[in-house]
PDB file of N, CA and C in Angstrom:
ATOM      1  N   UNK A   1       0.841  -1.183   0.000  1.00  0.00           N
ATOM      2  CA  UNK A   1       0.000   0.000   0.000  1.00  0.00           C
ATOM      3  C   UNK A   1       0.882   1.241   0.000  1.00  0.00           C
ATOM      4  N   UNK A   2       0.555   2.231  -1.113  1.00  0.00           N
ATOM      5  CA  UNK A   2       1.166   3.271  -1.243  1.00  0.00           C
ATOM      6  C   UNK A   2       0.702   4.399   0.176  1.00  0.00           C
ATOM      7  N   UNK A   3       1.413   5.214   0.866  1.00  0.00           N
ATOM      8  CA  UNK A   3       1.420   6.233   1.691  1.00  0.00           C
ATOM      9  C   UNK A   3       1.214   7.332   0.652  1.00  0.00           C
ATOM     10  N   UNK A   4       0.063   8.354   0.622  1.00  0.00           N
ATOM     11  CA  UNK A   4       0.130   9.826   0.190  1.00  0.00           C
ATOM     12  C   UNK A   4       1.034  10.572   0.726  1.00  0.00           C
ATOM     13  N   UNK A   5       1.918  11.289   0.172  1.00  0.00           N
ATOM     14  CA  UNK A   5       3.092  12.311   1.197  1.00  0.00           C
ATOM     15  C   UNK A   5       2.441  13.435   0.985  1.00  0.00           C
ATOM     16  N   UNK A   6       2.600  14.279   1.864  1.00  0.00           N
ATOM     17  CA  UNK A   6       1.361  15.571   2.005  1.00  0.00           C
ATOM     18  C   UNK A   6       2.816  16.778   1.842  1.00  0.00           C
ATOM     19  N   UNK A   7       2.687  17.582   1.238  1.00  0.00           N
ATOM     20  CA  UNK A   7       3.692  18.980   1.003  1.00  0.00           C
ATOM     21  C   UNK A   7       3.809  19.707   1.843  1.00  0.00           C
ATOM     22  N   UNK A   8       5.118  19.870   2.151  1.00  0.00           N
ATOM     23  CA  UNK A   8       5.073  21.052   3.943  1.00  0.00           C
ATOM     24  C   UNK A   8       5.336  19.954   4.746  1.00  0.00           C
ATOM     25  N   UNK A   9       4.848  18.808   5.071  1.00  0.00           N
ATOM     26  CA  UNK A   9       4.650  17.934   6.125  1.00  0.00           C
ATOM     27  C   UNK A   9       5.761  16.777   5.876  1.00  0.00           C
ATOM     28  N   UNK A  10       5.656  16.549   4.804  1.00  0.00           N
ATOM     29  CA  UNK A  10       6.532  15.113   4.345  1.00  0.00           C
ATOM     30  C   UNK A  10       7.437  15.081   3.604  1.00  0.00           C
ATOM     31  N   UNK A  11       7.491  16.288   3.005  1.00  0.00           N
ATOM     32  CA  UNK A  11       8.118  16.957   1.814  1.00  0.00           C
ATOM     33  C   UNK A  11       8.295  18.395   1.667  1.00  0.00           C
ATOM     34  N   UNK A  12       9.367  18.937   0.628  1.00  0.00           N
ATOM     35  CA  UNK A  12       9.623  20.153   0.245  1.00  0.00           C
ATOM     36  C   UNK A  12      10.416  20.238  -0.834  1.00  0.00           C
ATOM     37  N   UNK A  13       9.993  21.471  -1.659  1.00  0.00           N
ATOM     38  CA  UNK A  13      11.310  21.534  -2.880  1.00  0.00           C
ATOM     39  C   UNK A  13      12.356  22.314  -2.354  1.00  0.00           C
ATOM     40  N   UNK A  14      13.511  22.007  -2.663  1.00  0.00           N
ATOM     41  CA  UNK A  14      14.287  23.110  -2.264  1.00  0.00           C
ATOM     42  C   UNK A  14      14.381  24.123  -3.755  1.00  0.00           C
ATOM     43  N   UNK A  15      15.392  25.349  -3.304  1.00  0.00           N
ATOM     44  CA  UNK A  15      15.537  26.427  -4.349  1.00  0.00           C
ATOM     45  C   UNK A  15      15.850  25.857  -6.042  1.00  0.00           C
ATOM     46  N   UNK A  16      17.064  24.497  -5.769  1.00  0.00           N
ATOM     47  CA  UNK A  16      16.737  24.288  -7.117  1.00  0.00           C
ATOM     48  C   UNK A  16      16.142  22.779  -7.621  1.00  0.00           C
ATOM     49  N   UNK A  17      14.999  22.602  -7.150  1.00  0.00           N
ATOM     50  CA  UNK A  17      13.760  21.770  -7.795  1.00  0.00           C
ATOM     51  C   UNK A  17      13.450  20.696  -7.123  1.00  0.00           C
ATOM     52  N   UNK A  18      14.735  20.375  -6.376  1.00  0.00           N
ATOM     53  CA  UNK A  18      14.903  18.802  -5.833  1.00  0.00           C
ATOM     54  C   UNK A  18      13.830  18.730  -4.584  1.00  0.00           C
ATOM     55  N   UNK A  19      13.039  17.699  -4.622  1.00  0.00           N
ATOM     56  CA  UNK A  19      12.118  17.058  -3.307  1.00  0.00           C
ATOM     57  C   UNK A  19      13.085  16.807  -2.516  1.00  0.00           C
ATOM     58  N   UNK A  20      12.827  17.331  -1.148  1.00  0.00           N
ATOM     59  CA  UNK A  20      13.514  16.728  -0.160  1.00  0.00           C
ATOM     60  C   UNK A  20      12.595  16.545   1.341  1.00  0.00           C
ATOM     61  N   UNK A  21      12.583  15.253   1.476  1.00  0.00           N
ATOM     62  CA  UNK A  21      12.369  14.362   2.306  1.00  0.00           C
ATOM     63  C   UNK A  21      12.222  14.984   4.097  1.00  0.00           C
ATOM     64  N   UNK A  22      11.424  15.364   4.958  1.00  0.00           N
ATOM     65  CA  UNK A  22      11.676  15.741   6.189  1.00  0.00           C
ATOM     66  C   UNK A  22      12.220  15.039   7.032  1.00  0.00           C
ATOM     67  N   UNK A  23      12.434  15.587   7.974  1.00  0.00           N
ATOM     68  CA  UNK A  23      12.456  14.358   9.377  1.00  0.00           C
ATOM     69  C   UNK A  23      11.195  14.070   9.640  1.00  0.00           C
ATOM     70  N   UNK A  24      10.152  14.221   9.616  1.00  0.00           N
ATOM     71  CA  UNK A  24       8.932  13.351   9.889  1.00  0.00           C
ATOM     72  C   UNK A  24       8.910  12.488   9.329  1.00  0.00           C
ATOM     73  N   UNK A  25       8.907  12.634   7.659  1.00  0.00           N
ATOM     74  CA  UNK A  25       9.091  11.305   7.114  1.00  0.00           C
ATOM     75  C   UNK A  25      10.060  10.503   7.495  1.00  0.00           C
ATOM     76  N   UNK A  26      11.029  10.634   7.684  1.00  0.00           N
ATOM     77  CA  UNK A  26      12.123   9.591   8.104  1.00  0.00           C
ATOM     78  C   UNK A  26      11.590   8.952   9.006  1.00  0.00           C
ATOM     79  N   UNK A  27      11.378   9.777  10.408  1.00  0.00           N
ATOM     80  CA  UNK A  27      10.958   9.454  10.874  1.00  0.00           C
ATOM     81  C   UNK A  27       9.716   8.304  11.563  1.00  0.00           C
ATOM     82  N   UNK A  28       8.915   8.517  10.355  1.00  0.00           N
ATOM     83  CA  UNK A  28       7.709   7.461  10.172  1.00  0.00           C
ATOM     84  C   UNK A  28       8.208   6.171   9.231  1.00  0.00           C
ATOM     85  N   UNK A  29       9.015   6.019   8.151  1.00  0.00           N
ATOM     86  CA  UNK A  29       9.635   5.346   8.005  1.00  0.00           C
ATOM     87  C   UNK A  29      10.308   4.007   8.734  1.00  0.00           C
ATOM     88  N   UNK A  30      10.981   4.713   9.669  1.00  0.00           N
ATOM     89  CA  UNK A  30      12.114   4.150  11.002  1.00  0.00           C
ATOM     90  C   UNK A  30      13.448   3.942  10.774  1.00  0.00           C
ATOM     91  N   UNK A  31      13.713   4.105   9.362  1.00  0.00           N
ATOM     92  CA  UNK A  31      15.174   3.727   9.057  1.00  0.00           C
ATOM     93  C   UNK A  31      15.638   4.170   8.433  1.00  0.00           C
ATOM     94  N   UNK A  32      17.595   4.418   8.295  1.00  0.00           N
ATOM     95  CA  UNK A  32      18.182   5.071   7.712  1.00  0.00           C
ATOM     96  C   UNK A  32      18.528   4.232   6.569  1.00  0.00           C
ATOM     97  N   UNK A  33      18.312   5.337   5.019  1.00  0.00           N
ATOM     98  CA  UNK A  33      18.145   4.461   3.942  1.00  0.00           C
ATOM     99  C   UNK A  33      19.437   4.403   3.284  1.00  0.00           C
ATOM    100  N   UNK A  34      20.134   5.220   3.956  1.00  0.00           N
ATOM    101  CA  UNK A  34      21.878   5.500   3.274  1.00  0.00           C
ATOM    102  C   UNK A  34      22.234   5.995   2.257  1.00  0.00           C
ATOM    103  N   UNK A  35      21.320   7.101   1.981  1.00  0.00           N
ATOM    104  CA  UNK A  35      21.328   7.750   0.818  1.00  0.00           C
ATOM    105  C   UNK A  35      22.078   9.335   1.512  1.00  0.00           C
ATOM    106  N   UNK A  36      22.548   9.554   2.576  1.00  0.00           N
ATOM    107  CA  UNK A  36      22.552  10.827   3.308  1.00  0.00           C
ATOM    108  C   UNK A  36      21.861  12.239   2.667  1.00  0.00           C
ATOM    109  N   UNK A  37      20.877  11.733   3.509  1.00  0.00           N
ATOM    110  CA  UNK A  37      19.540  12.968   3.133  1.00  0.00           C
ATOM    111  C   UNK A  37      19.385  13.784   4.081  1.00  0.00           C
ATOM    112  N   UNK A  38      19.172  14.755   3.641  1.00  0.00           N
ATOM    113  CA  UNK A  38      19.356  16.312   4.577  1.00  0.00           C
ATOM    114  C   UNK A  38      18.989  16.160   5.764  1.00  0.00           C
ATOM    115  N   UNK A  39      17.775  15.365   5.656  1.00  0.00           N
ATOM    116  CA  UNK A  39      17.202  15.448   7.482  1.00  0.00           C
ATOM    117  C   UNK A  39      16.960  14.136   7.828  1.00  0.00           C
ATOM    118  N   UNK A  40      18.055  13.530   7.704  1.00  0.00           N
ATOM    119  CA  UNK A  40      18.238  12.376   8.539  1.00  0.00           C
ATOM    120  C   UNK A  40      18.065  12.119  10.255  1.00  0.00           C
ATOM    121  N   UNK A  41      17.166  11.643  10.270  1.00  0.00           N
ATOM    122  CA  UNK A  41      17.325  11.806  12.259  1.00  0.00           C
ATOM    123  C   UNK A  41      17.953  10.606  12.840  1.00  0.00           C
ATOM    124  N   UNK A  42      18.639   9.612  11.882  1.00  0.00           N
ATOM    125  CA  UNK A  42      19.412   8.566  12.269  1.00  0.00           C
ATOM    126  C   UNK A  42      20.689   8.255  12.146  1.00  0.00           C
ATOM    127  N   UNK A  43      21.461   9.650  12.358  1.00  0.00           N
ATOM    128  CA  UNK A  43      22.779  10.199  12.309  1.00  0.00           C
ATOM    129  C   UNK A  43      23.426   8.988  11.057  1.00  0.00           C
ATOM    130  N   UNK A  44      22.605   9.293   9.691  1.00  0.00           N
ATOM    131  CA  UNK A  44      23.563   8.386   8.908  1.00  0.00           C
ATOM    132  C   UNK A  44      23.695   7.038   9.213  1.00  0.00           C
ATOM    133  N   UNK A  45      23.092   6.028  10.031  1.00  0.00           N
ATOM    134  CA  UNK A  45      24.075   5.108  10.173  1.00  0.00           C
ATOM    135  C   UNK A  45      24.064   4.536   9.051  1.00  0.00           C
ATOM    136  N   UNK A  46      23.271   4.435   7.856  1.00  0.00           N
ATOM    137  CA  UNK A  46      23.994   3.178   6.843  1.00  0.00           C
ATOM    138  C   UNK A  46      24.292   3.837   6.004  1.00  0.00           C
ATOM    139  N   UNK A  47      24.966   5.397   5.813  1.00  0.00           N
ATOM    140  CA  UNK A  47      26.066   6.055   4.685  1.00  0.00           C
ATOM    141  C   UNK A  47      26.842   5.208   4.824  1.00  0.00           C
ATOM    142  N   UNK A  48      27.376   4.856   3.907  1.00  0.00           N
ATOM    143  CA  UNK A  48      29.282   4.644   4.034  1.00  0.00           C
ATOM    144  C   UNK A  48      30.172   5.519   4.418  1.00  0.00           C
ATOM    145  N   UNK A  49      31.193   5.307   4.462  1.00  0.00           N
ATOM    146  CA  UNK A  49      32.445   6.072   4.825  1.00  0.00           C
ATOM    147  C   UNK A  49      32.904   6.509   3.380  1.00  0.00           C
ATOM    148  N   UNK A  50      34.150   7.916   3.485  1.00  0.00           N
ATOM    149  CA  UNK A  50      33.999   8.441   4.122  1.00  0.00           C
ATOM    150  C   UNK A  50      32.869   9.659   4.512  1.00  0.00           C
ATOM    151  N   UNK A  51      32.051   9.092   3.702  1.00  0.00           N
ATOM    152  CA  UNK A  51      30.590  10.186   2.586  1.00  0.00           C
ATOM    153  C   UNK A  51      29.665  10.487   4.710  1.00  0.00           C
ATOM    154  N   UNK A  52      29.831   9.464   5.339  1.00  0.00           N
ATOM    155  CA  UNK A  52      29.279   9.668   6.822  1.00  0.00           C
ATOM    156  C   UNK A  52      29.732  10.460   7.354  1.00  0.00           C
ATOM    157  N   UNK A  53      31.313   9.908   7.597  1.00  0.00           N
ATOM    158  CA  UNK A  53      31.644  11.405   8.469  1.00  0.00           C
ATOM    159  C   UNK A  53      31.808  12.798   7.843  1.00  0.00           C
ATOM    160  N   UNK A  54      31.794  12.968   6.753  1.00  0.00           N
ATOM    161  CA  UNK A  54      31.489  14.310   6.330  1.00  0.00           C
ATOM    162  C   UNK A  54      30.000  14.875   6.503  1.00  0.00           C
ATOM    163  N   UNK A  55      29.078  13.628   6.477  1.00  0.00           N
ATOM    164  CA  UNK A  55      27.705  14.750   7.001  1.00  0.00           C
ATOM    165  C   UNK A  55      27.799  14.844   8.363  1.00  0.00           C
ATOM    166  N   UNK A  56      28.582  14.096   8.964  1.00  0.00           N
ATOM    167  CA  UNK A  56      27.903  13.887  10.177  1.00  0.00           C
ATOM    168  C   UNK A  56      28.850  15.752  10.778  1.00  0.00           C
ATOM    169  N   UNK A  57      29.800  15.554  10.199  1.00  0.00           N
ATOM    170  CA  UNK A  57      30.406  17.185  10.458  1.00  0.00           C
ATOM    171  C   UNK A  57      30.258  18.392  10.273  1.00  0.00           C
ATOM    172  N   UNK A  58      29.345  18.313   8.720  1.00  0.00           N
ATOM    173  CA  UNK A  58      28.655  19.210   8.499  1.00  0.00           C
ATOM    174  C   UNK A  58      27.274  19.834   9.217  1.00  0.00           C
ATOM    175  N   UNK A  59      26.754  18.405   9.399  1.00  0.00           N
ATOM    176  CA  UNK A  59      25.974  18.727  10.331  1.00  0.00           C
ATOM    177  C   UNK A  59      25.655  19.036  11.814  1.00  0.00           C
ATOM    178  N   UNK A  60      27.255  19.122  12.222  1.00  0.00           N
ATOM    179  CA  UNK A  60      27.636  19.550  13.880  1.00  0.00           C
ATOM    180  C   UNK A  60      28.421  20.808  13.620  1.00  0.00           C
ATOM    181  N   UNK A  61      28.251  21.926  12.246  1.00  0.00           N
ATOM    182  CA  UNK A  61      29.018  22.930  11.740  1.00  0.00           C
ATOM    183  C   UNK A  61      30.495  23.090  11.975  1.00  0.00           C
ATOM    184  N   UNK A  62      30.997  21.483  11.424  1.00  0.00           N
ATOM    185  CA  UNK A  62      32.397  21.730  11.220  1.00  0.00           C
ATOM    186  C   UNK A  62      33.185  20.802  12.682  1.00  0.00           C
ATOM    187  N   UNK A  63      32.371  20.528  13.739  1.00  0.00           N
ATOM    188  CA  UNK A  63      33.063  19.856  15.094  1.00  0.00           C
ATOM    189  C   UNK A  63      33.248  18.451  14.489  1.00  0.00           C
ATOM    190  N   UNK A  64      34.142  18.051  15.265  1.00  0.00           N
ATOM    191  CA  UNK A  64      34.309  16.701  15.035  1.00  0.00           C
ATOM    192  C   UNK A  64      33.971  15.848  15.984  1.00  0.00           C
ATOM    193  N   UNK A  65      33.165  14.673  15.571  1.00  0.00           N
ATOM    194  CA  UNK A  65      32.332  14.641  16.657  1.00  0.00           C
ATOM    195  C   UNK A  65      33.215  12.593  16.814  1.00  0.00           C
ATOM    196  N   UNK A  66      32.642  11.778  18.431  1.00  0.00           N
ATOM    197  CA  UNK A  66      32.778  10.744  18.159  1.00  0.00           C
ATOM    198  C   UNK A  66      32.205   9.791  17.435  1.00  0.00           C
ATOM    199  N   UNK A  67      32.505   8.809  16.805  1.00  0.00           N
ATOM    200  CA  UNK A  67      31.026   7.955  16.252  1.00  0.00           C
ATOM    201  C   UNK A  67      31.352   6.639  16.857  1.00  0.00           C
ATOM    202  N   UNK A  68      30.073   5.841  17.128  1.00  0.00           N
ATOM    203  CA  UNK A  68      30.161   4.609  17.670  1.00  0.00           C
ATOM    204  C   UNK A  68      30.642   3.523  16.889  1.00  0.00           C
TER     205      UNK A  68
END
């Protein structure tokens, strides 16, 4: 069964065209799909290396953080 994704809520375009995915949706989902998508709320775990720890830095503005 297909899910309707509702705009604003589940989704958004950014400035140049691309759908991008919320954290709600992820969220409702439950899992990280390893595609490193903007609003991941599952700190990346199934990016690969080294494509992970670069979001995961970008997304702590530049700190370097530990990973498990």
């Amino acid at each position: 069964m297909k899910v309707q994704l509702i705009e604003g809520e589940d989704y958004y375009y950014s400035p140049e065209g691309y759908m991008v995915l919320t954290e709600k949706y992820h969220l409702e989902r439950g899992v990280c799909c390893g595609n490193g998508c903007r609003h991941c709320p599952f700190a990346y775990e199934r990016v690969p290396e080294p494509k992970r720890s670069q979001l995961l830095s970008s997304a702590n503005g530049g700190k370097k953080i530990q990973q498990d």
